[in-house]
Structure formats: C-alpha cells, structure tokens
N, C-alpha and C. Protein backbone atom coordinates (compact mmCIF):
# COMPACT_ATOMS: atom_id res chain seq x y z
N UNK A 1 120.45 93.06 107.13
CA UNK A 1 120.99 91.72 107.20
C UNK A 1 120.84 91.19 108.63
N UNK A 2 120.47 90.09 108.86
CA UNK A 2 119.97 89.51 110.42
C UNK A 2 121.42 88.59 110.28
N UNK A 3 121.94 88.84 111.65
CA UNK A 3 122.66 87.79 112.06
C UNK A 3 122.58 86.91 112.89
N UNK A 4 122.87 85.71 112.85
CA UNK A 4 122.53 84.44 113.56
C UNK A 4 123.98 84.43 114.58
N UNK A 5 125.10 85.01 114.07
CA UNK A 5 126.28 84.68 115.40
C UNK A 5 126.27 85.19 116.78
N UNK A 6 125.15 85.72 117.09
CA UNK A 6 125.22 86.40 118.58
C UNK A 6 123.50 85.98 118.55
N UNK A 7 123.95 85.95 120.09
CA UNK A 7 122.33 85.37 120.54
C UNK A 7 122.18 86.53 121.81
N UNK A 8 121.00 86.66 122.14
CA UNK A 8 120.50 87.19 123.49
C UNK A 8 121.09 86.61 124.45
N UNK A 9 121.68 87.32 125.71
CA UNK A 9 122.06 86.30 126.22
C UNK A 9 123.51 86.92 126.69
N UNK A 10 124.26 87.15 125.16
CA UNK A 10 125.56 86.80 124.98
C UNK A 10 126.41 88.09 125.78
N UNK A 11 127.47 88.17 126.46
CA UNK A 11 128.04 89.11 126.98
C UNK A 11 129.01 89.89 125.69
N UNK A 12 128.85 90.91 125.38
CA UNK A 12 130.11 91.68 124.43
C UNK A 12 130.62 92.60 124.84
N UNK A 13 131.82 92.92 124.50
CA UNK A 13 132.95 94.48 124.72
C UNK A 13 132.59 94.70 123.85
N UNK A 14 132.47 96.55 123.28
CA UNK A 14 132.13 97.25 122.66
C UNK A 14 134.09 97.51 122.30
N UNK A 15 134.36 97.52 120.82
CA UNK A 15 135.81 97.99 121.00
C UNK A 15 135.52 99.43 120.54
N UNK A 16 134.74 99.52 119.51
CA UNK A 16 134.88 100.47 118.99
C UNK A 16 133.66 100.83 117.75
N UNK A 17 133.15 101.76 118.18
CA UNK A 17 131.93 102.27 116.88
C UNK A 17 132.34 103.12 115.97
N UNK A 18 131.63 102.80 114.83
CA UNK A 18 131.55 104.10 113.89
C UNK A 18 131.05 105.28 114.65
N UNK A 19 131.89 106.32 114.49
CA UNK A 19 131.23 107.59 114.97
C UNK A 19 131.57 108.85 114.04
N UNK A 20 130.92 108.61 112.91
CA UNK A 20 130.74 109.28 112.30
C UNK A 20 132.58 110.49 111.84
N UNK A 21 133.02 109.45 111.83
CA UNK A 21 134.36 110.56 111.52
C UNK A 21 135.08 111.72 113.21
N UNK A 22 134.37 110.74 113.84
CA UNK A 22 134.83 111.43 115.15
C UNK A 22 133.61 113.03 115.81
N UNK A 23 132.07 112.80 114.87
CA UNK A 23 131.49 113.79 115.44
C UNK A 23 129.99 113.18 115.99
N UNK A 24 130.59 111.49 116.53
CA UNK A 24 129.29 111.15 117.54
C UNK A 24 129.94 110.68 118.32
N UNK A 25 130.21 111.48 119.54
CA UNK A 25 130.60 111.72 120.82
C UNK A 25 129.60 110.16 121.33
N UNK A 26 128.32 110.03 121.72
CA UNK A 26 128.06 108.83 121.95
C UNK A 26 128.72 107.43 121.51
N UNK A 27 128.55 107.53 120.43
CA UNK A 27 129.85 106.55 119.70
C UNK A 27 131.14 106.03 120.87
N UNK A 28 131.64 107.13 120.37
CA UNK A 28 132.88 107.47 120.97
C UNK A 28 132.53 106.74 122.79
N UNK A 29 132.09 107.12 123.61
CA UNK A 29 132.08 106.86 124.42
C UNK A 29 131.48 105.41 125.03
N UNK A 30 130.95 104.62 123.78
CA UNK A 30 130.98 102.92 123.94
C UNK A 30 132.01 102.38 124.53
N UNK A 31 133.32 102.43 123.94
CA UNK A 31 134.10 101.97 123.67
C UNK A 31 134.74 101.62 124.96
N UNK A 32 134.67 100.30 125.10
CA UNK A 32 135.12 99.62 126.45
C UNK A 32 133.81 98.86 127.23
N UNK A 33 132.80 99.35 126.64
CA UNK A 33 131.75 98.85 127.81
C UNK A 33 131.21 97.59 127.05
N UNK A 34 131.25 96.96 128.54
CA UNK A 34 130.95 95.59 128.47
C UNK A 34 129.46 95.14 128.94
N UNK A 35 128.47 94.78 128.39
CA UNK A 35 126.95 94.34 128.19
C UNK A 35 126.50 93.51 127.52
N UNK A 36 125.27 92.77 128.33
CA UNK A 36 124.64 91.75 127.45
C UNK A 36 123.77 91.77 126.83
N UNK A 37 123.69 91.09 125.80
CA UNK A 37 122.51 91.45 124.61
C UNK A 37 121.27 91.39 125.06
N UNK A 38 120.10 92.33 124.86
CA UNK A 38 119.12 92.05 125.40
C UNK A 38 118.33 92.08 124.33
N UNK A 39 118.18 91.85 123.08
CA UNK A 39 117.57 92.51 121.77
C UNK A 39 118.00 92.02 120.59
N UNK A 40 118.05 91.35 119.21
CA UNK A 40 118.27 91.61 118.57
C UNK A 40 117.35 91.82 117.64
N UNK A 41 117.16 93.18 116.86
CA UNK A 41 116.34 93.76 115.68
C UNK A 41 115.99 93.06 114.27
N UNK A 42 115.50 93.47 113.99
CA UNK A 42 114.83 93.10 112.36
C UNK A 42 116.11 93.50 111.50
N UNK A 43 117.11 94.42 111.80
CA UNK A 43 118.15 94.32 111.47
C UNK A 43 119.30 93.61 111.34
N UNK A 44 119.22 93.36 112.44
CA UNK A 44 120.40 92.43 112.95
C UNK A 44 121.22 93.09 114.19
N UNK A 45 120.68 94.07 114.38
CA UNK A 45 121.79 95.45 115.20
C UNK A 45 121.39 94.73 116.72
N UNK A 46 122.27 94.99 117.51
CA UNK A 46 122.48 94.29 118.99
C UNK A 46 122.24 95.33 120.04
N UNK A 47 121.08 95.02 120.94
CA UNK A 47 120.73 96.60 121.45
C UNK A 47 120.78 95.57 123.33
N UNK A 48 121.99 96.56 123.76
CA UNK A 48 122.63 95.74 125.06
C UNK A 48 121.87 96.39 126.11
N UNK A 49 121.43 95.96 127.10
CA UNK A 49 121.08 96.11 128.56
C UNK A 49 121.39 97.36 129.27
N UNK A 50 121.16 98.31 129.20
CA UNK A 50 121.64 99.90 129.62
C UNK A 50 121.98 101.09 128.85
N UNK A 51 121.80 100.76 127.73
CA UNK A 51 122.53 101.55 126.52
C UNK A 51 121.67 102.06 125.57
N UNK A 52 121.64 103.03 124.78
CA UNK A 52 120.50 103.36 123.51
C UNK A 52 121.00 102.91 122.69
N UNK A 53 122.18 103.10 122.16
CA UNK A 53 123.19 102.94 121.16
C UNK A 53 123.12 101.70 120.71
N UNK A 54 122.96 100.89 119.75
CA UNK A 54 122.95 99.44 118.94
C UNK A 54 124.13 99.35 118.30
N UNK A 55 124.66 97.93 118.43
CA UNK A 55 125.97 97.61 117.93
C UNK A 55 125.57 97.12 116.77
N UNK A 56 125.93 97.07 115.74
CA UNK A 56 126.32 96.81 114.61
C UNK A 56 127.00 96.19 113.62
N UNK A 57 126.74 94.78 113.97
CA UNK A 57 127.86 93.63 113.49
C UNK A 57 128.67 93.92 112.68
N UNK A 58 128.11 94.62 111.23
CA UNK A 58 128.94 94.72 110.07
C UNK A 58 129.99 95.88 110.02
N UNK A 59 129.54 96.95 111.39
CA UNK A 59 130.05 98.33 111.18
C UNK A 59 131.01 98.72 112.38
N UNK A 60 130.44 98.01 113.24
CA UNK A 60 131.29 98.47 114.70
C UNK A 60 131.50 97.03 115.10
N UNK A 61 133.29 97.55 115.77
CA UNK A 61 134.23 96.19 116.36
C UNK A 61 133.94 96.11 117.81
N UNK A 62 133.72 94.81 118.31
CA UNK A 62 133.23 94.25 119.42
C UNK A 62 133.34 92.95 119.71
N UNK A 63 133.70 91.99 120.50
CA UNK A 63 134.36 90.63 121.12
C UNK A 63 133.15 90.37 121.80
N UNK A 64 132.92 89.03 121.49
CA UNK A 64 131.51 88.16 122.96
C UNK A 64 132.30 87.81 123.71
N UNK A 65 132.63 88.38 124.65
CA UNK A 65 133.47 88.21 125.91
C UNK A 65 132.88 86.86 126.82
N UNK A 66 131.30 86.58 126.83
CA UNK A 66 130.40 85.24 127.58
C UNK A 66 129.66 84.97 126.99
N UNK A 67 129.64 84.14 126.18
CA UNK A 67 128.84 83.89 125.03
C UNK A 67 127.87 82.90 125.72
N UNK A 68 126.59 82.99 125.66
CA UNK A 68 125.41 81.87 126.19
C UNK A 68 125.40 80.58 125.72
N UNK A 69 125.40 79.24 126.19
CA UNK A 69 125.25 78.00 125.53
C UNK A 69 123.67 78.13 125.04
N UNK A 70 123.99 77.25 123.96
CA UNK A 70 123.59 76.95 122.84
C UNK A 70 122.09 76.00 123.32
C-alpha cells in the first residue's frame, strides 16, 4: 500500500516498532529517534536518513515532528 501522508522531506519520531514480540533488538532500539525521510518505497515504507530499518505506516507508531510544506 503506498502512502501519500508523508512526503520526503518530512521530519518523524520513531515511537515505536514492531519487533517481532520483543526478539528484534533493532526494532527495539528505534524508538525515540528522530529523522528525516529520505525515501519512500514501492511500498509505502519510510526509509530515514541514517538508519536501515524502514518505518512502516500501517505497523509501527511514529509522529512528523517537521513536516515539509507542500
């Protein structure tokens, strides 16, 4: 599913990922970091500026803390 509510650009907090029931330690260690989108996939998944890890609109909780004009 592609999402249109976040653009490149946009600054987000990571609150919190799926991590697998507590056994993806990467996961786990998002949580708090704040980055801007540099990517978005054929998915829709949000792949931020320093990070491997892709956020996940539908799956993992996260705030656009600076969202880019339009």
């Amino acid at each position: 599913m592609r999402t249109t509510n976040y653009k490149i650009g946009d600054t987000i907090k990571v609150i919190r990922m799926d991590d697998a029931n507590g056994t993806d330690v990467s996961a786990q260690r998002m949580a708090g970091v704040v980055s801007t989108i540099e990517y978005i996939d054929g998915m829709g998944q949000l792949h931020l500026k320093g990070y491997t890890l892709a956020v996940i609109p539908e799956v993992d909780e996260f705030e656009v803390v600076n969202p880019t004009e339009a």
